[in-house]
Protein backbone atom coordinates (compact mmCIF):
# COMPACT_ATOMS: atom_id res chain seq x y z
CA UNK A 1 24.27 -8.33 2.75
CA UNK A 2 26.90 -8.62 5.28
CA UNK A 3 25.03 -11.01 7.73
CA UNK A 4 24.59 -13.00 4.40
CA UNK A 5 28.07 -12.90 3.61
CA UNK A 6 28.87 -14.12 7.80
CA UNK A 7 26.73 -16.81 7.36
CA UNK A 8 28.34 -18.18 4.34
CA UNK A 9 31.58 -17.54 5.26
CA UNK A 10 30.81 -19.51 8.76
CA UNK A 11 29.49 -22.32 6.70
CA UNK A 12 32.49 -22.58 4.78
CA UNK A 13 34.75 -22.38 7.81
CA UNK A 14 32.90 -25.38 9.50
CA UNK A 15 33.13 -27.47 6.57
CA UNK A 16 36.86 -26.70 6.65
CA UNK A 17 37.35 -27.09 10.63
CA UNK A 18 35.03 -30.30 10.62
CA UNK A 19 37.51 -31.87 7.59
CA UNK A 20 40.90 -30.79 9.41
CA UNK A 21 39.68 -32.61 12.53
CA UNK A 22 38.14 -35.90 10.42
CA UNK A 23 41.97 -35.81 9.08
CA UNK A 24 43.52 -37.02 12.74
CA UNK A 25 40.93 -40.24 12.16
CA UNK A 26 40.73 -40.83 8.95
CA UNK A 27 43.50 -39.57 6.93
CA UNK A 28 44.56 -36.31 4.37
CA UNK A 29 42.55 -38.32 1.66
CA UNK A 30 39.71 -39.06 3.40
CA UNK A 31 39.49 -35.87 4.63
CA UNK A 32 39.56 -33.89 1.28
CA UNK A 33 36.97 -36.01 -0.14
CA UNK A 34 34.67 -35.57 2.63
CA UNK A 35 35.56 -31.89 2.66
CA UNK A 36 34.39 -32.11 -0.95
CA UNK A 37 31.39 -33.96 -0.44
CA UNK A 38 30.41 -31.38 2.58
CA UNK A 39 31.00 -28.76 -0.09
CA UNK A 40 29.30 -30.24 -3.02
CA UNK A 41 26.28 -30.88 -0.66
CA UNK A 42 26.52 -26.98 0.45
CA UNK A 43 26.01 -26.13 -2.93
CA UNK A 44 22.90 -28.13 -3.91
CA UNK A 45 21.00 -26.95 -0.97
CA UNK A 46 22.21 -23.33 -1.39
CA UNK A 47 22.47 -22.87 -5.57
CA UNK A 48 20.21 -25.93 -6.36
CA UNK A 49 17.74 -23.45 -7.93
CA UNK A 50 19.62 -22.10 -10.48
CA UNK A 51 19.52 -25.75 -12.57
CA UNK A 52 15.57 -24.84 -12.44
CA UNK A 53 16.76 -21.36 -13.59
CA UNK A 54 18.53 -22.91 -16.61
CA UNK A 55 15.41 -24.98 -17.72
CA UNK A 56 13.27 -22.34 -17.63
CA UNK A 57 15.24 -19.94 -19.65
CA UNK A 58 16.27 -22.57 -22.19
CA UNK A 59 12.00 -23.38 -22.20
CA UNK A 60 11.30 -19.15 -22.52
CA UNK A 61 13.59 -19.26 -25.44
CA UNK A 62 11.96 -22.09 -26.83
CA UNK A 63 8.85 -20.21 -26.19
CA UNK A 64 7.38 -23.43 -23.54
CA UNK A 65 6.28 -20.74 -21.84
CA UNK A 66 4.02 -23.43 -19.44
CA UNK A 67 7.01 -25.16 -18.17
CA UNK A 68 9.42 -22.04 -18.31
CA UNK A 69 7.01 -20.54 -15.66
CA UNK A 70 6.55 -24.24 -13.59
CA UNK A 71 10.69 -23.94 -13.28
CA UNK A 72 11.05 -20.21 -12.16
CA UNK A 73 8.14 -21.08 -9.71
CA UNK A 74 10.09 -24.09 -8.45
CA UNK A 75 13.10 -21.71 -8.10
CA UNK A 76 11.68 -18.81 -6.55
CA UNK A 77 10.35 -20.93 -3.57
CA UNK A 78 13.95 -21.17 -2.76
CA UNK A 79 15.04 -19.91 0.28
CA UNK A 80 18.52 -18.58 -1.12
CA UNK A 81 16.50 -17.45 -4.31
CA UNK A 82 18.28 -13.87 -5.42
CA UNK A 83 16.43 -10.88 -6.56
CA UNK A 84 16.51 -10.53 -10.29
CA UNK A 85 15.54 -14.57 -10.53
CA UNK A 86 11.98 -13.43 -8.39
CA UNK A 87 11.87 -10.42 -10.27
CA UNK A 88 12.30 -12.90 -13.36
CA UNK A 89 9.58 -15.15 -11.66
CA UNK A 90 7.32 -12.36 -11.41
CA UNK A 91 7.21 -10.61 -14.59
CA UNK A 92 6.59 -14.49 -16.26
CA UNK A 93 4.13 -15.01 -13.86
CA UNK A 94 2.34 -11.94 -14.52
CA UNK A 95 2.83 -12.51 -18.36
CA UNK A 96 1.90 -15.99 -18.66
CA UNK A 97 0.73 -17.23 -15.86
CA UNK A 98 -1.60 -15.74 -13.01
CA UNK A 99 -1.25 -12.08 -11.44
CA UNK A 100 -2.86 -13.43 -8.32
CA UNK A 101 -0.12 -15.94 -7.50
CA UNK A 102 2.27 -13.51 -8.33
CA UNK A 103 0.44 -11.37 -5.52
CA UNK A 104 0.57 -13.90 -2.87
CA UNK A 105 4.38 -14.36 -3.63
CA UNK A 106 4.84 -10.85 -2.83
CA UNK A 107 2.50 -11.02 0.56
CA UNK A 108 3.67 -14.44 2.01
CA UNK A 109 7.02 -15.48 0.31
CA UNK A 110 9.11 -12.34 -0.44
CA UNK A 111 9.18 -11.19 3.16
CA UNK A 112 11.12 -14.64 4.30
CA UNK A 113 13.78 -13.98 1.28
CA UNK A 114 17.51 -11.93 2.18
CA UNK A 115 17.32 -9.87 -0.42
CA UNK A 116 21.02 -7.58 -0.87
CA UNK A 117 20.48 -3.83 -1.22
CA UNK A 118 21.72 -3.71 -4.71
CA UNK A 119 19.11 -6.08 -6.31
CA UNK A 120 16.11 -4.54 -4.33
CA UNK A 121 15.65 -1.40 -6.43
CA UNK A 122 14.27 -3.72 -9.55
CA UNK A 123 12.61 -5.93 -7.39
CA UNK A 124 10.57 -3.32 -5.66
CA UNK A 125 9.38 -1.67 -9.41
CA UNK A 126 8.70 -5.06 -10.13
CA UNK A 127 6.04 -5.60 -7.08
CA UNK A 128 4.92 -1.69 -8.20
CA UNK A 129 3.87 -3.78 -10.74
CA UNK A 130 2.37 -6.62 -9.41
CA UNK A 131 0.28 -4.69 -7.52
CA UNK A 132 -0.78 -2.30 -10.31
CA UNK A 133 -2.00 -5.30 -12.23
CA UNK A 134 -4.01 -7.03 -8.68
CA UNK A 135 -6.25 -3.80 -8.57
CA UNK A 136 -3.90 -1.70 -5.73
CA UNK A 137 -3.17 0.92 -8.70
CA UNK A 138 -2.67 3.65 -5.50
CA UNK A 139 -0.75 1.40 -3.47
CA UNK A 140 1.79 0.57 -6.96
CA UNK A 141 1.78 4.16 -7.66
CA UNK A 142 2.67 5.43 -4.25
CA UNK A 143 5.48 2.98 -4.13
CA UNK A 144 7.06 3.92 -7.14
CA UNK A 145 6.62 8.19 -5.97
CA UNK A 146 8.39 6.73 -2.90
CA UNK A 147 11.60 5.10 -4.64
CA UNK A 148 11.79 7.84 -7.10
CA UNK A 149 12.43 10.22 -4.57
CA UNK A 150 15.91 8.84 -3.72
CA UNK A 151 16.66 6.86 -7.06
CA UNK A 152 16.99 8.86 -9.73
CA UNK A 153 16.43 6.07 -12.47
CA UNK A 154 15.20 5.75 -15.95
CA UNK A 155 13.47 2.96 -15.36
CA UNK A 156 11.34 4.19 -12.33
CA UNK A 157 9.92 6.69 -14.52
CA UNK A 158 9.33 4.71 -17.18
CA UNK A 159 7.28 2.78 -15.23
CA UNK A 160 5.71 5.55 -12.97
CA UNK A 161 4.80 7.30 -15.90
CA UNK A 162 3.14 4.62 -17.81
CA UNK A 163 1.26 3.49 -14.57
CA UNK A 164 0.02 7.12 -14.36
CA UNK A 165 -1.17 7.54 -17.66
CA UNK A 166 -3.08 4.11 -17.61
CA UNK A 167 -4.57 5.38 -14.33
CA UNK A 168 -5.87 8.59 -16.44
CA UNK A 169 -3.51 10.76 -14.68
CA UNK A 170 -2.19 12.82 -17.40
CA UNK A 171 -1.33 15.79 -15.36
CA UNK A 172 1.05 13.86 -13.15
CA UNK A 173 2.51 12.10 -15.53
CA UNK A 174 3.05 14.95 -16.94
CA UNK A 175 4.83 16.34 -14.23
CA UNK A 176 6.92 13.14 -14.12
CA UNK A 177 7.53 13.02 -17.87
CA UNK A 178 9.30 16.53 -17.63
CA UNK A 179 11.66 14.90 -14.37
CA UNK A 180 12.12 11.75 -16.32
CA UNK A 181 13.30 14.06 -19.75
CA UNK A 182 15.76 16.15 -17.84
CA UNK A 183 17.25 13.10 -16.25
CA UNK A 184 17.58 11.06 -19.87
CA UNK A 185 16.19 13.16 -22.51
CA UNK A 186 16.96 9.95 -24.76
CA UNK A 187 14.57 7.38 -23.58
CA UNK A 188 12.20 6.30 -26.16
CA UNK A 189 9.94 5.03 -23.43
CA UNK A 190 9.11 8.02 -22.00
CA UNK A 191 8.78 10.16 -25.25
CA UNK A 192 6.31 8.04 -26.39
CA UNK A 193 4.38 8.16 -23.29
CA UNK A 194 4.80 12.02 -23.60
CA UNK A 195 3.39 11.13 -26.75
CA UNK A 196 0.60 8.70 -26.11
CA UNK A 197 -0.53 11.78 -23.33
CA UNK A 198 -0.98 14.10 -26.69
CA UNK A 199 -3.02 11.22 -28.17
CA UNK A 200 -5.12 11.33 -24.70
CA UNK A 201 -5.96 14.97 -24.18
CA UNK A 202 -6.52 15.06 -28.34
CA UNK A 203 -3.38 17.46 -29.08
CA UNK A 204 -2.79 15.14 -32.17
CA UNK A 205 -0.41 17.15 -34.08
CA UNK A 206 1.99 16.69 -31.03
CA UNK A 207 1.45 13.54 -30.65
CA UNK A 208 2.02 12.46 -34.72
CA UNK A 209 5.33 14.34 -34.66
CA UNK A 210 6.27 12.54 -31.55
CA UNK A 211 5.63 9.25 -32.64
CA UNK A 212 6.63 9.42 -36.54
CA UNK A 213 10.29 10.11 -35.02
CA UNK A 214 9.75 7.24 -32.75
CA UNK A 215 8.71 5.18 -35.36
CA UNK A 216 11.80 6.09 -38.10
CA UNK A 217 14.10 4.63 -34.78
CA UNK A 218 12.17 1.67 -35.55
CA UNK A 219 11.23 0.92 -31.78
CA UNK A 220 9.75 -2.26 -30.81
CA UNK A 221 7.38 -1.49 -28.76
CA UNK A 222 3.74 -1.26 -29.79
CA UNK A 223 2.11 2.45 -29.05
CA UNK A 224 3.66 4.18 -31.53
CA UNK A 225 2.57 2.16 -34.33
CA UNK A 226 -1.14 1.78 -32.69
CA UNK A 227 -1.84 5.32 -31.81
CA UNK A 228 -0.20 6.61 -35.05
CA UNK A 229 -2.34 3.90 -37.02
CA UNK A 230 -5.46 5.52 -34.78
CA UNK A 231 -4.44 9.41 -36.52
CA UNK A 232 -3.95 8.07 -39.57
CA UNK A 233 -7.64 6.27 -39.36
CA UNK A 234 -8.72 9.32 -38.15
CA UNK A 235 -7.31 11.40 -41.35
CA UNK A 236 -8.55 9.12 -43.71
CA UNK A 237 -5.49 7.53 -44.85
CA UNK A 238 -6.32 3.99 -44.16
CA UNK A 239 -3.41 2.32 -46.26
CA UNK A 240 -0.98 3.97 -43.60
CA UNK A 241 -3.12 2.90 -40.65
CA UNK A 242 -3.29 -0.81 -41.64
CA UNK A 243 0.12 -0.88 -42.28
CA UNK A 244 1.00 0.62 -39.00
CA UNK A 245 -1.08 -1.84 -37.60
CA UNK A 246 0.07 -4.68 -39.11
CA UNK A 247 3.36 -3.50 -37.90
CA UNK A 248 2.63 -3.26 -34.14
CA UNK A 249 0.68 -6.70 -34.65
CA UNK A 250 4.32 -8.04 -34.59
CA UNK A 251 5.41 -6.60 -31.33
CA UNK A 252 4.93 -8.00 -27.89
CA UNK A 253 2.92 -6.05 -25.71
CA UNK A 254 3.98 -4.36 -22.38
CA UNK A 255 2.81 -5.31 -18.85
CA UNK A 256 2.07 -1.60 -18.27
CA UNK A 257 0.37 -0.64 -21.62
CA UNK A 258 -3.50 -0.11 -21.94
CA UNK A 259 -2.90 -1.59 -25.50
CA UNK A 260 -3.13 -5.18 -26.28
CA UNK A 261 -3.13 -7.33 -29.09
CA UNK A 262 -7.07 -7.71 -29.43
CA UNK A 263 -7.14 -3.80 -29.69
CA UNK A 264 -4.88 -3.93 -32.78
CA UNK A 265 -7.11 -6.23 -34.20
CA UNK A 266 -10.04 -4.50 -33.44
CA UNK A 267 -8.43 -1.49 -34.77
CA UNK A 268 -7.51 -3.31 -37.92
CA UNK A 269 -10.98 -4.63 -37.88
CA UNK A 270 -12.07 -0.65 -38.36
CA UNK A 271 -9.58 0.75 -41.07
CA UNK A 272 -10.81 -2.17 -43.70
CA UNK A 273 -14.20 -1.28 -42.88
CA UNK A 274 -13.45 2.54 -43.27
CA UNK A 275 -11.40 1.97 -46.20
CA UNK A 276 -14.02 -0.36 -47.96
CA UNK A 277 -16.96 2.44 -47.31
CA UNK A 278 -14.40 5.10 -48.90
């Protein structure tokens, strides 16, 4: 941070220096304006990337999410590109785009990018991520263990934990789970993965009175509704389950869940099938 803070500060003092001097030649008018100009050319070069920024978020919100993703790729190639834009980039790539390119962002571009020590934390759960989702579970995994160890953060173990569970890793997650709940015993996120462990190793009782309070804070994420829907099927009470499911049908699904969309409708698919043999 502070050799990125030296260079722009030297930057700044040339463009000053260089406009005193031009002042002997051409004059205190001529020389602010071409101060100005040097500045307004500094800029460009160096924040030129956020007017990409703005197009893509104002195309995300519009839900273009084709050309939202062509303008955070544009801006992440940036060479003064800050973390939470790449971290942006990333996520949208790995949402609508292609996890591959993501990957090769993170192997040949993110290595060339300064990077300050206070956006790196999100960035590096972010490539925990990519990688997770390019078939290096272990290597996403072990980087997550690795940050946890000196960042105690809710988010880290929201994400560990989910990783581990949709690498079948119950125990661990377990063990994780029980960290994450002494650090925030409030996080919704990792009571339902508490929960959706239940589900896994069959303890349904646990797991129903888990996600019933998860579902009367009306969360808005999908595995409470799904895996609720799923007991519910599996007790007979197919009204419930449907409308469970039509419920979590609504929500946008996770980059770390093992549910999608085509599972709720395959699950849907089931409960009017059950519920028209009953």
């Amino acid at each position: 941070m502070g050799k990125n803070l030296n260079k722009t500060n030297l930057i700044l003092i040339l463009i000053i220096a260089v406009s005193l001097i031009s002042s002997v030649f051409l004059g205190l008018q001529l020389a602010i304006l071409l101060c100005l100009s040097l500045l307004l050319i500094y800029l460009i070069i160096t924040k030129g990337y956020f007017i990409k920024v703005y197009k893509g978020m104002k195309a995300y919100k519009l839900e273009d999410y084709e050309t939202a993703l062509e303008c955070y790729r544009d801006a992440a190639m940036s060479n003064y590109c800050n973390g939470p834009i790449i971290s942006n980039y990333l996520i949208c790539e790995l949402k609508y785009g292609k996890a591959s390119l993501a990957r090769e962002y993170i192997n040949e571009n993110l290595k060339h990018k300064n990077i300050k020590p206070r956006e790196s934390l999100n960035l590096e759960i972010t490539k925990a991520i990519v990688l997770w989702k390019t078939n290096s579970q272990e290597e996403g995994i072990t980087l997550l263990k690795n940050l946890i160890k000196d960042n105690k953060n809710t988010y880290i173990y929201e994400t560990l934990t989910s990783l581990l569970i949709g690498s079948g890793k119950f125990t661990e997650a377990e063990k994780y789970i029980t960290e994450a709940m002494d650090f925030n015993s409030d996080n919704n996120i990792i009571k339902s993965n508490y929960a959706e462990i239940c589900f896994k190793l069959e303890k349904f009782d646990e797991a129903k009175k888990e996600f019933d309070y998860l579902i009367k804070e009306n969360v808005n994420f999908i595995e409470p509704y799904y895996y609720s829907a799923l007991i519910e099927r599996k007790s007979g009470n197919c009204d419930q389950a449907f409308e469970l499911l039509r419920t979590a049908e609504g929500l946008n699904e996770s980059l770390v869940s093992l549910v999608s969309h085509k599972d709720i409708d395959q699950a849907l698919n089931s409960v009017l099938i059950k519920s028209f043999n009953q």
